[in-house]
Protein backbone atom coordinates (compact mmCIF):
# COMPACT_ATOMS: atom_id res chain seq x y z
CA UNK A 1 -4.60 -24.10 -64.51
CA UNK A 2 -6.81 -26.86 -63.07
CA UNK A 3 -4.03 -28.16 -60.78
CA UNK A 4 -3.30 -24.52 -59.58
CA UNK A 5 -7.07 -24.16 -58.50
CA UNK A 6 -6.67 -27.60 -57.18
CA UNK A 7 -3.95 -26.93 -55.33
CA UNK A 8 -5.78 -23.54 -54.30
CA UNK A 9 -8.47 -25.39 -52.56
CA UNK A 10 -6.82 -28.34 -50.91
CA UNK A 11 -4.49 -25.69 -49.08
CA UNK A 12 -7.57 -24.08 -47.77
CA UNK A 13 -9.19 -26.73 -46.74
CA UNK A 14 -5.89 -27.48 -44.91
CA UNK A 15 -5.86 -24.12 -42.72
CA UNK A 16 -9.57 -24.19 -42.36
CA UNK A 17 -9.44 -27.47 -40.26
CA UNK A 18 -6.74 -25.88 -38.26
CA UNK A 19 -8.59 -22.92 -36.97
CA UNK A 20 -11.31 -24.21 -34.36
CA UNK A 21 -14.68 -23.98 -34.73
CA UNK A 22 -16.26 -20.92 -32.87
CA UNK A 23 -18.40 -23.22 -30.80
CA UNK A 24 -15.49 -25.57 -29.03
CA UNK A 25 -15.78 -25.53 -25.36
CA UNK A 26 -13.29 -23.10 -23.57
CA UNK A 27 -13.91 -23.45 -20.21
CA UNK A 28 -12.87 -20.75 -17.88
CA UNK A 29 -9.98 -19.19 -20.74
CA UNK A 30 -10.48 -16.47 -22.26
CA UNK A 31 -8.81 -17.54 -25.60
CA UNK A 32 -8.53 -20.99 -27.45
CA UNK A 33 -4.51 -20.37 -28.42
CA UNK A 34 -3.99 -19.04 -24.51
CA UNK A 35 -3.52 -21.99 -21.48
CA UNK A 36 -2.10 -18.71 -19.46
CA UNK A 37 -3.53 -18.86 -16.08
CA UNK A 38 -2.87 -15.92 -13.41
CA UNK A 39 -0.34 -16.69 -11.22
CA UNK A 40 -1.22 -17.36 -7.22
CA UNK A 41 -1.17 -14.47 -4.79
CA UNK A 42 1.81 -15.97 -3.24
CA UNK A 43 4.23 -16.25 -6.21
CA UNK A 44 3.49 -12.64 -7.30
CA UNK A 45 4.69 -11.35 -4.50
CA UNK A 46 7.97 -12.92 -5.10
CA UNK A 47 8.21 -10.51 -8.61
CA UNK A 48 9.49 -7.48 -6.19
CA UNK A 49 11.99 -9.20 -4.97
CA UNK A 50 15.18 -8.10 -5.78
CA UNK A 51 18.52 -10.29 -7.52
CA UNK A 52 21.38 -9.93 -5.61
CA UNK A 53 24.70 -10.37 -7.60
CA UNK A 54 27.86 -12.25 -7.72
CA UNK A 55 30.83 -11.69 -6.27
CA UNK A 56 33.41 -9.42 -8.37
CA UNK A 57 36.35 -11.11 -7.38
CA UNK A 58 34.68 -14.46 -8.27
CA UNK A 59 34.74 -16.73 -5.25
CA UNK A 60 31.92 -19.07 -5.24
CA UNK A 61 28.89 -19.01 -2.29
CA UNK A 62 29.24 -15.24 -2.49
CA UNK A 63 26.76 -12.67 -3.31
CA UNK A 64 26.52 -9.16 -3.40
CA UNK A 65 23.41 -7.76 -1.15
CA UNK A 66 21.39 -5.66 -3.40
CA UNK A 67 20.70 -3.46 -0.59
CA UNK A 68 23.07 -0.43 1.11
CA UNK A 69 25.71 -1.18 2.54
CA UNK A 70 26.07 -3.32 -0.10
CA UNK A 71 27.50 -6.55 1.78
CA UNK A 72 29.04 -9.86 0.27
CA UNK A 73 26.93 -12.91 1.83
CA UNK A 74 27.83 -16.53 2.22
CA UNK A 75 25.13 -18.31 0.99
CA UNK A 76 26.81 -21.46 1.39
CA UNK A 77 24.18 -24.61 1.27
CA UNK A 78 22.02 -22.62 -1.09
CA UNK A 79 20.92 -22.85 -4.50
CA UNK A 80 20.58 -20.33 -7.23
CA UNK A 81 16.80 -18.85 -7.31
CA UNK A 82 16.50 -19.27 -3.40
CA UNK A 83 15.57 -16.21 -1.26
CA UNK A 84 17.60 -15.67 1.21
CA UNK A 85 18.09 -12.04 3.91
CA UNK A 86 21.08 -9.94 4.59
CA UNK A 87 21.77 -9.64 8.28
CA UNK A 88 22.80 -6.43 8.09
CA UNK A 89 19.63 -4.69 7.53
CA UNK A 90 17.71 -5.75 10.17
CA UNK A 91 16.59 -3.03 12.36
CA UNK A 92 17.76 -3.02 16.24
CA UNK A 93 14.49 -3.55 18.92
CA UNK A 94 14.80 -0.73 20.76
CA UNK A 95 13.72 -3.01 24.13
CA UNK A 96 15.85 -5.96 23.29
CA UNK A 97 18.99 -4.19 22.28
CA UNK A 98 19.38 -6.29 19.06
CA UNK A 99 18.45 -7.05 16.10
CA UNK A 100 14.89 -8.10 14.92
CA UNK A 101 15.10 -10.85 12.09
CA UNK A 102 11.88 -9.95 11.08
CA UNK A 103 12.45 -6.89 9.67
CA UNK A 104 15.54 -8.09 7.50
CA UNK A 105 15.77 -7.50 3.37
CA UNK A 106 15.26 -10.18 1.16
CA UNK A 107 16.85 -11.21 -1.54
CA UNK A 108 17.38 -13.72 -4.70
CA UNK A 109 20.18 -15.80 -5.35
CA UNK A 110 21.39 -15.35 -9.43
């Protein structure tokens, strides 16, 4: 019985030097387990953008545009994760007569 309350102790002692003590420093975080920060402004933007997909018929450095009409891209000289536009849904400048690359859809490479 003595060991058992022995053991009892020493084993709460352990886990009570494991937890920290209520007046450790935190800094600007709101937890002492958490090292989560908010992402920038700039990267959560990139959360909406859409995956495109691969290629049914398997050939490599082409993707399926997630967007109507549904196009297969060459995205030759790019890697996976990269964000990259379909052509095809850029709207035509009605002054110009063609199409504005600014107004293309974006997508990610899988």
């Amino acid at each position: 019985m003595k060991n058992y309350s022995t053991l009892i102790i020493a084993i709460t002692a352990m886990v009570a030097s494991c937890t920290p003590n209520s007046s450790t420093n935190l800094g600007n975080r709101k937890h002492w387990y958490s090292d989560f920060t908010e992402p920038a402004e700039e990267q959560k933007q990139y959360r909406k953008i859409p995956l495109g997909h691969p290629d049914p018929r398997g050939r490599t450095n082409m993707v399926v545009s997630p967007f109507r009409p549904y196009n297969i891209i060459d995205i030759s000289g790019y890697r996976s994760g990269d964000i990259v536009g379909d052509p095809s849904t850029a709207k035509v400048n009605p002054a110009t007569g063609r199409r504005d690359s600014n107004t293309v859809k974006h997508f990610r490479i899988p």
